[in-house]
Protein backbone atom coordinates (compact mmCIF):
# COMPACT_ATOMS: atom_id res chain seq x y z
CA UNK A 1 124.27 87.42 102.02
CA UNK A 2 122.41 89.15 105.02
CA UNK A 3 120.08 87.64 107.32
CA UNK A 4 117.88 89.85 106.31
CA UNK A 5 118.29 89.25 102.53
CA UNK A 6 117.80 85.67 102.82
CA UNK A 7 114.49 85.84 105.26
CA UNK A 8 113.24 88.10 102.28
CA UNK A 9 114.19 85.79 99.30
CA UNK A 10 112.60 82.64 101.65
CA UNK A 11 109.31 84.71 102.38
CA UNK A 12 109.16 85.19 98.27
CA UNK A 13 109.92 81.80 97.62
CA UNK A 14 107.02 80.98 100.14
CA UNK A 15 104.96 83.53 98.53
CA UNK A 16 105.48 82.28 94.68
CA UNK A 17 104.53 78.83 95.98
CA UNK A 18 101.44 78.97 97.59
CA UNK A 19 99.69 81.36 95.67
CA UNK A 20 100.76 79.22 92.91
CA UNK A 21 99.89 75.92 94.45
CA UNK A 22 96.20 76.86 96.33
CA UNK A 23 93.92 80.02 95.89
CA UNK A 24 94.69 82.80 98.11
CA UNK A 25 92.29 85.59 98.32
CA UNK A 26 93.51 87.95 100.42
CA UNK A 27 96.73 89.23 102.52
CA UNK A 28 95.07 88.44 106.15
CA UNK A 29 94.93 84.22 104.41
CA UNK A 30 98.30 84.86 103.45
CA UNK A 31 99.66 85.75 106.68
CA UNK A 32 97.98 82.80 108.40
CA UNK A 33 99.30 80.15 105.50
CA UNK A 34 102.89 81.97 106.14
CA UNK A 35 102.72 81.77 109.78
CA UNK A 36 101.45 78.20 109.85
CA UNK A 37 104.87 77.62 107.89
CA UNK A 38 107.03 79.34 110.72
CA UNK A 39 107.20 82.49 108.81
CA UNK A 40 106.24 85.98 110.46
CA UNK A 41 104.86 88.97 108.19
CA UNK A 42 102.85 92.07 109.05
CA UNK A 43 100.41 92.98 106.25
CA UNK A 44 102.10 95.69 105.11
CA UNK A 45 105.45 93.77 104.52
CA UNK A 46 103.45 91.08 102.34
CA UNK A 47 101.78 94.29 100.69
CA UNK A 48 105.30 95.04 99.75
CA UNK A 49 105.84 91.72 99.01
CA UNK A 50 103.17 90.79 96.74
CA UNK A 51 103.90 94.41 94.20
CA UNK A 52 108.37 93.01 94.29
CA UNK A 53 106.82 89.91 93.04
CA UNK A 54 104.43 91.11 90.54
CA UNK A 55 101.45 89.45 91.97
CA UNK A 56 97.82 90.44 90.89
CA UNK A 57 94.43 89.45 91.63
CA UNK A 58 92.37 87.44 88.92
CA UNK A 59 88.70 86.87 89.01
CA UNK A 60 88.30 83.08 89.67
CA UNK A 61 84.23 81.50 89.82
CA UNK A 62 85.40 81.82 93.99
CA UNK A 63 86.07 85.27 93.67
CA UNK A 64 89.77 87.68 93.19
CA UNK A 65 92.79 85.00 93.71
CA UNK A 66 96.61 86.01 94.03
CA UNK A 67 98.23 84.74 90.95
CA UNK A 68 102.08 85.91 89.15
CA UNK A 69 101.76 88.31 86.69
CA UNK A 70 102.82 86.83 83.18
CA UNK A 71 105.67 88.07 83.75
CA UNK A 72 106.71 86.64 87.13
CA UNK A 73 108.47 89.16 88.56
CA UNK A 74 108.06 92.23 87.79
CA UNK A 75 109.91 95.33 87.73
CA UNK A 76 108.61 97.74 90.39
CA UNK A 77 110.24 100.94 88.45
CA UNK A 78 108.22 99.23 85.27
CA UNK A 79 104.86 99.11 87.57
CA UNK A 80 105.23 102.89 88.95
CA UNK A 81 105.68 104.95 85.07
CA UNK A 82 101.66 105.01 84.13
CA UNK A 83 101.18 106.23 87.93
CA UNK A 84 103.98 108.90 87.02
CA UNK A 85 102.03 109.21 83.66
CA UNK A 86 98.70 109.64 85.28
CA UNK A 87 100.04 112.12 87.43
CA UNK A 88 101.57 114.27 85.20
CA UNK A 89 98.50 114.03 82.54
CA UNK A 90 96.59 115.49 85.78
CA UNK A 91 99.19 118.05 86.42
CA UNK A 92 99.80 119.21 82.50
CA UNK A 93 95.74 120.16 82.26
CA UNK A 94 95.24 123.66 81.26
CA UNK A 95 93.31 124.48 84.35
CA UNK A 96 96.32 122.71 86.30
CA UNK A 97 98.57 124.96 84.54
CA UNK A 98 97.04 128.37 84.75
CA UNK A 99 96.60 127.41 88.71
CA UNK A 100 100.58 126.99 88.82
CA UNK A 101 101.49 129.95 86.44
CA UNK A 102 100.28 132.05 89.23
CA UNK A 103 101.91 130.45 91.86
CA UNK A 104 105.39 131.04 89.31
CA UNK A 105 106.41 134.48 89.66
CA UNK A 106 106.03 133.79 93.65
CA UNK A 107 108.02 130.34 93.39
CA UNK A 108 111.01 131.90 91.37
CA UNK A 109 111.51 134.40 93.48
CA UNK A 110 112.06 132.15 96.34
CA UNK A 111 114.48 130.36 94.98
C-alpha cells in the first residue's frame, strides 16, 4: 500500500470518528480537530473527503452537524446520477432543444 493510500484511509478513519463521537459543524472545526491530532488537510481535501465518505449535514437543536449517511459510505458514482439527471432534464427542455437544433446542422458539419 502507498504512503499516500494509507495517509488517506487514516484521515477517513479520523474523519468517521470524530464526527461520530462529537458534533462538528463545519470543515474549518474539522481541520482544527484533525490538526490537533497531527493530521494536515486543506479544506478542499476534507471537502473531498467528507462526499468519499458519504457524510451529510443534519439539523441538530445547535444547528447543521456532520453525521454518516445511513449508508456509511457511500458510492460517489451513486451520489453524482440525479446531478447527471438534473442536468439532462435541463438540457432535454423543448426550448433547450430548439436552441441546439440550430446549432446542429453547424455542429455536423464540423465534424
Amino acid at each position: 500500500m502507498t504512503k499516500k493510500l494509507e495517509e488517506i484511509q487514516k484521515r477517513h478513519a479520523q474523519i468517521k470518528s470524530l464526527i461520530t463521537s462529537q458534533e462538528i459543524f463545519n470543515q474549518t472545526q474539522l481541520v482544527k480537530v484533525l490538526k490537533q491530532k497531527g493530521i494536515k488537510a486543506t479544506q478542499a481535501t476534507l471537502s473531498r473527503d467528507l462526499n468519499e465518505l458519504g457524510v451529510v449535514r443534519i439539523p441538530t437543536a445547535n444547528g447543521l452537524v456532520y453525521k454518516l449517511s445511513a449508508t456509511g459510505e457511500e458510492n460517489t458514482l451513486q451520489k453524482r446520477i440525479p446531478v447527471v439527471h438534473r442536468a439532462l432534464q435541463y438540457f432535454l427542455t423543448e426550448k433547450t432543444i430548439w436552441k441546439f437544433s440550430a446549432l446542429l446542422p453547424e455542429t455536423t458539419r464540423l465534424l
